[in-house]
Protein backbone atom coordinates (compact mmCIF):
# COMPACT_ATOMS: atom_id res chain seq x y z
CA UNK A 1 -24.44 -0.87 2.80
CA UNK A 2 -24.33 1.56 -0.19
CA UNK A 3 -24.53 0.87 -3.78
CA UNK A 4 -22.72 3.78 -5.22
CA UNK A 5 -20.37 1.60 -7.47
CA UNK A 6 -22.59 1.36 -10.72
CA UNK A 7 -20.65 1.91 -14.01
CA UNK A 8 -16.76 1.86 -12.29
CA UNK A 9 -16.65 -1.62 -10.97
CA UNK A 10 -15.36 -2.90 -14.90
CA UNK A 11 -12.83 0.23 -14.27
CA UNK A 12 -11.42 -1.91 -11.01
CA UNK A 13 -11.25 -4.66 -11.98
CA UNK A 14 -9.83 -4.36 -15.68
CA UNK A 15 -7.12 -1.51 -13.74
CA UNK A 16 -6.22 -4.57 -11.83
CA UNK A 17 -4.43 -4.89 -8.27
CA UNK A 18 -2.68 -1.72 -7.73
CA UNK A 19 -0.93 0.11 -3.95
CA UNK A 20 -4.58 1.08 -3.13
CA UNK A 21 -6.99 -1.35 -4.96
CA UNK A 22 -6.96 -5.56 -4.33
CA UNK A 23 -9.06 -6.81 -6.81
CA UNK A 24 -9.85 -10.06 -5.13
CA UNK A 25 -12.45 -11.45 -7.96
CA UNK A 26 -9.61 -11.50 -10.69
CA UNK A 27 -7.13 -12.95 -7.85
CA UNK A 28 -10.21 -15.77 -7.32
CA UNK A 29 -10.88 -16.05 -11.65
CA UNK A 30 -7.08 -17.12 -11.82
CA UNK A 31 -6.47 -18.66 -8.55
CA UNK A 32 -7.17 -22.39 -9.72
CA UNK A 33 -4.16 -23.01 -11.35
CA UNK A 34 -2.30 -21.93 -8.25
CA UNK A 35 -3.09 -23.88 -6.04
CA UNK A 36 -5.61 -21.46 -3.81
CA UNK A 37 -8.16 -23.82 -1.61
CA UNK A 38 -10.45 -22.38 1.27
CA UNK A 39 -7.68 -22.61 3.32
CA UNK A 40 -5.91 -19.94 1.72
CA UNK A 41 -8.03 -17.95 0.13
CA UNK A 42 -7.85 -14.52 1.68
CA UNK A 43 -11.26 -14.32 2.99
CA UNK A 44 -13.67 -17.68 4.69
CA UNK A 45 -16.64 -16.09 3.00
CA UNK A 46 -17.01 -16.53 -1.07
CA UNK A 47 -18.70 -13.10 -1.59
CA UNK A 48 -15.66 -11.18 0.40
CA UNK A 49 -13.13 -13.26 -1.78
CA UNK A 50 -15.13 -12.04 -5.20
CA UNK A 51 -15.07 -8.53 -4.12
CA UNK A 52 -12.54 -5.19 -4.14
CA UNK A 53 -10.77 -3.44 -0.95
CA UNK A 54 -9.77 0.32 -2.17
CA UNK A 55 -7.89 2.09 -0.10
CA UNK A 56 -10.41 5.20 -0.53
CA UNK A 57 -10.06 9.40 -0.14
CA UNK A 58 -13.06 10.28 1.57
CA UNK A 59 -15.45 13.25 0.44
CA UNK A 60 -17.00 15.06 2.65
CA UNK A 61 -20.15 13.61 3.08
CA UNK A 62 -18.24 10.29 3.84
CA UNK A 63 -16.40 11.98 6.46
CA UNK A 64 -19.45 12.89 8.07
CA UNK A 65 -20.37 9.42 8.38
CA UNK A 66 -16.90 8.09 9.91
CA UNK A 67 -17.40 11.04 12.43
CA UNK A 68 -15.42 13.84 10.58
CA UNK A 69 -12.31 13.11 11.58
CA UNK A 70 -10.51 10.86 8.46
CA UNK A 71 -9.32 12.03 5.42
CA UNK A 72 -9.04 8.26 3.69
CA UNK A 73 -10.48 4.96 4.74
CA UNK A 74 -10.57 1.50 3.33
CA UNK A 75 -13.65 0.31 1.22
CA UNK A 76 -15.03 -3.29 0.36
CA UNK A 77 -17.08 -2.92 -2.61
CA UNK A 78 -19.20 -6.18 -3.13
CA UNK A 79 -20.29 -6.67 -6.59
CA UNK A 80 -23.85 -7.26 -7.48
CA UNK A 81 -22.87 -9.87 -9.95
CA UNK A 82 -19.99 -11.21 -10.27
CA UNK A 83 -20.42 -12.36 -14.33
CA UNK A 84 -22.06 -8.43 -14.72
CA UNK A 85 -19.86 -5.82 -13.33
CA UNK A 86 -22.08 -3.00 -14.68
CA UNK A 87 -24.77 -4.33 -11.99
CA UNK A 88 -22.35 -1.96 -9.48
CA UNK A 89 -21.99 -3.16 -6.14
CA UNK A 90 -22.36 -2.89 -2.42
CA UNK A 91 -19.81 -1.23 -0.63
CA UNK A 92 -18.68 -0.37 3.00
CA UNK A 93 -16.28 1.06 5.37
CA UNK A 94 -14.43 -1.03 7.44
CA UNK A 95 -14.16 1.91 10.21
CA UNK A 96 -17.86 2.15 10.16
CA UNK A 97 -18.47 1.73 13.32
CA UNK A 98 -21.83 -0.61 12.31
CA UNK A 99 -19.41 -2.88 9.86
CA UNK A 100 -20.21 -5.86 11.98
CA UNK A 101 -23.64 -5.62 11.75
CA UNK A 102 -24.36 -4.00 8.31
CA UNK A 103 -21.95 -6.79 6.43
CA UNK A 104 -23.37 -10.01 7.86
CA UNK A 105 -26.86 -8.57 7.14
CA UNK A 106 -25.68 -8.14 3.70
CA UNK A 107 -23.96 -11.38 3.58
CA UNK A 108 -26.61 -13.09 5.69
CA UNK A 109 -24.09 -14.08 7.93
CA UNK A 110 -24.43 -14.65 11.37
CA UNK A 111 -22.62 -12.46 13.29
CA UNK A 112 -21.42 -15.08 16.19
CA UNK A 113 -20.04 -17.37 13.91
CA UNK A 114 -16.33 -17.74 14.53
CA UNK A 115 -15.64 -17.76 10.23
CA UNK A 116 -17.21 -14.18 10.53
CA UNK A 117 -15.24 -13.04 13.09
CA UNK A 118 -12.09 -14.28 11.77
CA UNK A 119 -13.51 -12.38 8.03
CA UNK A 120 -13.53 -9.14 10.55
CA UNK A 121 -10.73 -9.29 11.89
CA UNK A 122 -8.80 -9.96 8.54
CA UNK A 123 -10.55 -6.67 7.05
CA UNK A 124 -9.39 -4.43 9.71
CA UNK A 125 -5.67 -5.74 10.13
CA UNK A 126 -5.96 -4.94 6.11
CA UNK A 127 -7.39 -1.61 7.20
CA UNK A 128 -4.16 -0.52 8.72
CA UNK A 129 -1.49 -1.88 6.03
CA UNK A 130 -0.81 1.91 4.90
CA UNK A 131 -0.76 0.16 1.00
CA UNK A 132 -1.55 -3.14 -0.68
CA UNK A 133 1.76 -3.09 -2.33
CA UNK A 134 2.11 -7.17 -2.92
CA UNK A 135 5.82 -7.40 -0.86
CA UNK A 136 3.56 -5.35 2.11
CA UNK A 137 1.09 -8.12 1.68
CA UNK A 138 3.55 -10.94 1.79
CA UNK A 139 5.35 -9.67 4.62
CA UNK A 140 2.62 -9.54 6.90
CA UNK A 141 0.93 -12.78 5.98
CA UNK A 142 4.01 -14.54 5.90
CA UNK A 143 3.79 -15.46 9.17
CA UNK A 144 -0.16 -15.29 9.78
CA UNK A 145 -1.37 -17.49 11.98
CA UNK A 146 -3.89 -18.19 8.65
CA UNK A 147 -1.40 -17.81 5.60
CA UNK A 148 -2.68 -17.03 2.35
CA UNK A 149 -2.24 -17.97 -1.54
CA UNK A 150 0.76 -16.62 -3.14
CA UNK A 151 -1.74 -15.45 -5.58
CA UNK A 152 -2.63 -12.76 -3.54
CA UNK A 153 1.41 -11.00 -4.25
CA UNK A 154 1.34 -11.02 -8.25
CA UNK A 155 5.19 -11.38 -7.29
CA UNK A 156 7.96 -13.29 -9.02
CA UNK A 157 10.47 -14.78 -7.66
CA UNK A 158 13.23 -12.48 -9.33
CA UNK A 159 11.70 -9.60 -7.93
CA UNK A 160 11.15 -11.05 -4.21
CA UNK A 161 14.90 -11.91 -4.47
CA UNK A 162 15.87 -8.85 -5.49
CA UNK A 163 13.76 -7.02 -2.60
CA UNK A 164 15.07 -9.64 0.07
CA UNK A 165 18.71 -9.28 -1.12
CA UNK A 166 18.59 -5.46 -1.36
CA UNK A 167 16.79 -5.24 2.72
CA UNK A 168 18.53 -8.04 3.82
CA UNK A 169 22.09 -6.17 2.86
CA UNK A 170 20.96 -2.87 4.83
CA UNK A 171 20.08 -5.26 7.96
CA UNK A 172 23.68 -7.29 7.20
CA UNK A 173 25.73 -3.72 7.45
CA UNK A 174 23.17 -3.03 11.01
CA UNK A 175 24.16 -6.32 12.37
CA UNK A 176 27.88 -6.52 11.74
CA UNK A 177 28.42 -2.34 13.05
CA UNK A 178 25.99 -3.22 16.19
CA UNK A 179 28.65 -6.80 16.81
CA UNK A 180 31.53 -5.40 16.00
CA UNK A 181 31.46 -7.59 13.09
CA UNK A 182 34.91 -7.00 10.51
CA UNK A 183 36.51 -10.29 10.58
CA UNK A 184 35.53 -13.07 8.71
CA UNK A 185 34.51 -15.08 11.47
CA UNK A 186 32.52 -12.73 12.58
CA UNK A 187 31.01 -11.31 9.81
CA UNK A 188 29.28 -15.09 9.16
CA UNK A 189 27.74 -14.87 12.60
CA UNK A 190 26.49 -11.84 11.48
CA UNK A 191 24.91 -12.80 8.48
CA UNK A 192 23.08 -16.08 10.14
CA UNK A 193 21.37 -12.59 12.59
CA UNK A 194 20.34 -11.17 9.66
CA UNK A 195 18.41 -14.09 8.00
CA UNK A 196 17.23 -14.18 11.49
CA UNK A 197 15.85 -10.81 11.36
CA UNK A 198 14.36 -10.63 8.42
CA UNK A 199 12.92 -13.84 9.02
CA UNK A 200 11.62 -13.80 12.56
CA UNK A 201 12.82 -10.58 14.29
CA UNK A 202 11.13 -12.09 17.72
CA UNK A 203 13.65 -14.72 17.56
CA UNK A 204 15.85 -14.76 21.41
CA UNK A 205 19.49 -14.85 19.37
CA UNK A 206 18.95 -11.37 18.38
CA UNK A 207 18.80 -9.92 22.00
CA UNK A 208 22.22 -8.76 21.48
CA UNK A 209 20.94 -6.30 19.06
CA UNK A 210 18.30 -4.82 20.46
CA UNK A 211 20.75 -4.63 23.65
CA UNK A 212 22.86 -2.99 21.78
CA UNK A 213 20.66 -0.47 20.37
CA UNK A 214 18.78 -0.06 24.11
CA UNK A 215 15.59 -0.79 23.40
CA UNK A 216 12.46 -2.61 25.27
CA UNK A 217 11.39 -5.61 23.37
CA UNK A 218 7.81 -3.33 22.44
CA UNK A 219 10.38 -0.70 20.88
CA UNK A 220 12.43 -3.17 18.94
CA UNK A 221 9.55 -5.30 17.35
CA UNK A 222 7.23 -2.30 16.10
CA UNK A 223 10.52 -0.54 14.91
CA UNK A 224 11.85 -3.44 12.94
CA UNK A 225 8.96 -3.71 11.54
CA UNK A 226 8.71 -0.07 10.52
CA UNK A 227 12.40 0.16 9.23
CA UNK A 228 11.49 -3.07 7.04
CA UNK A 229 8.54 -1.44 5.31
CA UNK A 230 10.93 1.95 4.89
CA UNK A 231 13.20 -0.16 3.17
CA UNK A 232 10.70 -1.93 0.91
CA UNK A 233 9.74 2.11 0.10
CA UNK A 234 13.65 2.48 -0.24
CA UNK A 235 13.78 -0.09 -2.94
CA UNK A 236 10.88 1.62 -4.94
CA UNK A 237 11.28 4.52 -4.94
CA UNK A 238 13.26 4.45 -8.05
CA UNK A 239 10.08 2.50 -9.52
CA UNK A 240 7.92 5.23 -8.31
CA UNK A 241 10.01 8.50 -9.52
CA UNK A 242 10.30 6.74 -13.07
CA UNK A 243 6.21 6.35 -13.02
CA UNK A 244 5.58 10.13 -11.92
CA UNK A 245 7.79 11.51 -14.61
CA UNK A 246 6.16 9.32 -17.29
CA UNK A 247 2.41 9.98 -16.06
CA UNK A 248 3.42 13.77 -15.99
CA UNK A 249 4.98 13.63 -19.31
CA UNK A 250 1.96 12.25 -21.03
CA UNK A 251 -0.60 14.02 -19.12
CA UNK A 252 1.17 17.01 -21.14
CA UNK A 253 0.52 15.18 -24.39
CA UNK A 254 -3.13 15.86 -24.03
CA UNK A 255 -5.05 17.08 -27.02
CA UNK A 256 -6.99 20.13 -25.80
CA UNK A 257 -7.45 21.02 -29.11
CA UNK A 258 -11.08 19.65 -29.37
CA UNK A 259 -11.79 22.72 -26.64
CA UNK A 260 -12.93 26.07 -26.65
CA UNK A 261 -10.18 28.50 -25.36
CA UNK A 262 -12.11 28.96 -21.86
CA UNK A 263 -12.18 25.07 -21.27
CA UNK A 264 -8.22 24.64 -22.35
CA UNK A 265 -7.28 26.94 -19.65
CA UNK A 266 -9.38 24.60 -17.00
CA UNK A 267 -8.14 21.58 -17.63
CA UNK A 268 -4.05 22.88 -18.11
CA UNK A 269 -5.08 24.71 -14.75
CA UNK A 270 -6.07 21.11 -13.77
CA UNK A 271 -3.33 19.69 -15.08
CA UNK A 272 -0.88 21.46 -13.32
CA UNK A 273 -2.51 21.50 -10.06
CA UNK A 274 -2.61 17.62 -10.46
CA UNK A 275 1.21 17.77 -11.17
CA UNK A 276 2.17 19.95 -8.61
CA UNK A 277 0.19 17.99 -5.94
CA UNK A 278 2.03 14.59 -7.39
CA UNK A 279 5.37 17.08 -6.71
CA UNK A 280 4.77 17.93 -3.46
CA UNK A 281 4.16 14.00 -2.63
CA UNK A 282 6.84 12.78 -4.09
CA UNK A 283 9.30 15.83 -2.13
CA UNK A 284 7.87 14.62 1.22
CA UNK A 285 8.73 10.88 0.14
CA UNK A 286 12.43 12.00 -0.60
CA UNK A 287 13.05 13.91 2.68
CA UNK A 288 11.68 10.65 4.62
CA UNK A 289 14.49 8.39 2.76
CA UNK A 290 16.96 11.57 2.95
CA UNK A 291 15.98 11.10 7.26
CA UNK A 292 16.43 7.29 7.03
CA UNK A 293 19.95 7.01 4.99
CA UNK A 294 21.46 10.35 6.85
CA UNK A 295 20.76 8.32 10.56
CA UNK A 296 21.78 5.09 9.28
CA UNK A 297 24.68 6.27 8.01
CA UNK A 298 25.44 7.90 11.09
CA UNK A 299 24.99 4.48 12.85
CA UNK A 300 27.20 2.47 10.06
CA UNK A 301 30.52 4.76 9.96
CA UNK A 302 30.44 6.85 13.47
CA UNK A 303 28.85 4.08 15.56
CA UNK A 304 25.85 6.54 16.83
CA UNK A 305 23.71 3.94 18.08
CA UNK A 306 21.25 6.95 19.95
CA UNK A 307 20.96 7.79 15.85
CA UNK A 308 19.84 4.66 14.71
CA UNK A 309 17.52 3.99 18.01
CA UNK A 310 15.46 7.29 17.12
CA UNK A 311 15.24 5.97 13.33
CA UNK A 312 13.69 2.67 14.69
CA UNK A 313 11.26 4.67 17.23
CA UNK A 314 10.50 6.65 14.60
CA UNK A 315 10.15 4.22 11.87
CA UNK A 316 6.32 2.78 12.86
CA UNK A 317 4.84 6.26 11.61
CA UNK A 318 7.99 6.96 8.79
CA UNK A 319 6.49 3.75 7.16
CA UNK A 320 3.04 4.48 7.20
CA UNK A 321 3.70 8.23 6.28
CA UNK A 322 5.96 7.09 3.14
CA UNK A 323 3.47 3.74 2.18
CA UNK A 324 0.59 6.65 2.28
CA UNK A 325 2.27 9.29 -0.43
CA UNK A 326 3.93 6.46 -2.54
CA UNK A 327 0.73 4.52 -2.80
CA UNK A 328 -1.05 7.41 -3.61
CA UNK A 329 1.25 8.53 -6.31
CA UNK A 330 1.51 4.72 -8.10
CA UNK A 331 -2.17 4.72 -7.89
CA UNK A 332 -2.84 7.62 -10.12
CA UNK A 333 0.12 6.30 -12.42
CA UNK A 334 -1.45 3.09 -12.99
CA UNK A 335 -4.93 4.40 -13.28
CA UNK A 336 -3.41 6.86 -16.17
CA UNK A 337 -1.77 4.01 -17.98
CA UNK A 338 -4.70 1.87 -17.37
CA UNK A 339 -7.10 5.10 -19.11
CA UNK A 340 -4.59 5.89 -22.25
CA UNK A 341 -3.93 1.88 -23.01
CA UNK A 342 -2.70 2.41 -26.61
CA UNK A 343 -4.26 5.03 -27.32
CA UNK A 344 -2.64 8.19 -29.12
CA UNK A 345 -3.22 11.58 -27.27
CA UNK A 346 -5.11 12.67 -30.27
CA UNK A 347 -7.52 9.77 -30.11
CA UNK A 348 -8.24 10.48 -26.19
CA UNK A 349 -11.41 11.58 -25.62
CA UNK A 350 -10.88 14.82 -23.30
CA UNK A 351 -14.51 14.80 -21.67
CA UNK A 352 -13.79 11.60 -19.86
CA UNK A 353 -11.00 13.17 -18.23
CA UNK A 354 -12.85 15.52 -16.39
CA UNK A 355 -13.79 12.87 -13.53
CA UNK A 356 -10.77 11.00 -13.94
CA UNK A 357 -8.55 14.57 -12.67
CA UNK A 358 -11.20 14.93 -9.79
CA UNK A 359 -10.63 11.44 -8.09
CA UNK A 360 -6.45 12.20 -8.94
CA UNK A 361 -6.93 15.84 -7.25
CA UNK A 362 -9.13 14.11 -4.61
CA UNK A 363 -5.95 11.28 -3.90
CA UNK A 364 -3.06 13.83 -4.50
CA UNK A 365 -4.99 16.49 -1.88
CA UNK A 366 -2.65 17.05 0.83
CA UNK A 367 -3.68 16.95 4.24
CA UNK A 368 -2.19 16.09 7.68
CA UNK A 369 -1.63 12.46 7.99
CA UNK A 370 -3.13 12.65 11.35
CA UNK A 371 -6.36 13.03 9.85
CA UNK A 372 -5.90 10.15 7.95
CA UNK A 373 -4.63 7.17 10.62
């Protein structure tokens, strides 16, 4: 374990939950009230449910340590005291290969126990959720074999009805083209399969579908369960294009006029790197959806099922590509907001920005996302 947290744990935690941080100990200060018990609190050990999961861009020296190969990896940071966040922390990769042993020593924990091994195996299927985005989260606890607090989502239930309505409709317009479905008759049959799919996709009655599209069972699950998390990215990405253009619009209100003319020219050459980088994301976001609605609508009005089968092979990776950029993007959004608060530009003080455009250069970077699986 490392203790490299001192001074930004206060940062986490008062940023809140965002696509790339959980922050677990607010989740646990508020959790009372909601009903959260052992049985449903995220983790079985107290320290792991007081602590914060960042999805994290490695620097070099980390990737040395995770063998070179990663360009991101997911961090539990353990604070030294919980009532003292300026203590720091303790923190940890979950792809260390030594995460077994280095976090019950930490915990003093025995390994064997089957509470620890269920605590392990909850951190790495967390490891490969390509966000936190709470709908991600509730999706793939929602039928956990150990479900979790509703805390843990920070969702209402307008917005959850608003996502289920808007992927449930896309999966409606699947099911009724792949039937046949135009009549009325019909077209209620078709709706029942879509509840179905959206509910439990493993479900028997919707053999006719993945029939349909010719695909093994392996195929169908892993791509239903792609094209479900493209269309959760589907329905944000309005969110998220509405978020760039305001963090790039006030990143522009900065007051460099505190600065000599040398250090104006570094940070608008910062500035614009960080902007362009933000660009370049969101462009490789669009031409993912442009892919997704160009097949599907190929499948809906020409009936090219071979069209919508290579959409749902290729919708496993599509997810995690688009959950990677879009989390990346809303994470430097919300830690902007979260650094101006009220403030006017001229009252923000221009030094502290300095680190703050590193770690958004460092998040923004792009790289193959081969590096980073």
């Amino acid at each position: 374990m490392t203790q490299n947290m001192f001074g930004k744990l206060k940062l986490l935690k008062s940023g809140g939950s965002t696509s790339r941080v959980m922050d677990l100990l607010s989740v646990y200060e508020r959790a009372g009230p909601l009903g959260m018990t052992s049985k449903t609190a995220m983790f079985n050990t107290k320290r792991l449910n007081t602590s914060f999961i960042v999805k994290h861009t490695l620097r070099p020296w980390e990737r040395e340590q995770l063998s070179g190969a990663r360009i991101s990896a997911t961090k539990i940071i353990i604070p030294i005291s919980e009532c003292n966040l300026d203590t720091g922390g303790h923190s940890i990769f979950v792809e260390d290969p030594a995460l077994d042993e280095k976090l019950s020593s930490h915990l003093g924990v025995s390994r064997a126990l089957p509470r620890f091994r269920d605590d392990i195996t909850r951190l790495r299927e967390l490891a490969k959720l390509p966000s936190f985005d709470p709908y991600l989260l509730f999706d793939h606890f929602r039928l956990a074999k150990r479900p979790v607090s509703d805390a843990y989502f920070e969702m209402n239930e307008r917005e959850l009805g608003a996502i289920s309505e808007f992927v449930a409709g896309q999966i409606n317009l699947l099911v009724r083209r792949a039937m046949n479905s135009d009549q009325d008759g019909s077209l209620a049959k078709a709706r029942k399969l879509a509840s179905t799919l959206f509910e439990d996709h493993t479900s028997s009655r919707l053999d006719v579908l993945r029939l349909a599209l010719n695909m093994s069972p392996e195929q169908y699950r892993d791509g239903v369960n792609g094209w479900k998390g493209t269309l959760y990215y589907c329905w944000r990405a309005g969110s998220c294009n509405r978020e760039l253009s305001e963090f790039i619009a006030s990143l522009k209100q900065l007051n460099l006029g505190q600065l000599n003319a040398g250090d104006r020219d570094e940070y608008r050459q910062a500035m614009g790197g960080i902007a362009q980088l933000a660009g370049q994301r969101w462009a490789r976001v669009q031409n993912r959806l442009s892919q997704y609605h160009d097949q599907f609508s190929r499948f809906i009005k020409d009936g090219d099922g071979a069209a919508l089968s290579q959409f749902l092979i290729m919708a496993p990776d599509m997810f995690v590509e688009m959950g990677e950029d879009m989390s990346r993007i809303q994470h430097v959004c919300a830690s902007w907001r979260f650094w101006v608060g009220d403030r006017e530009p001229a009252d923000l003080p221009v030094a502290e920005a300095r680190s703050l455009f590193e770690d958004f250069d460092a998040a923004l970077s792009l790289e193959p996302h081969a590096k980073a699986a």
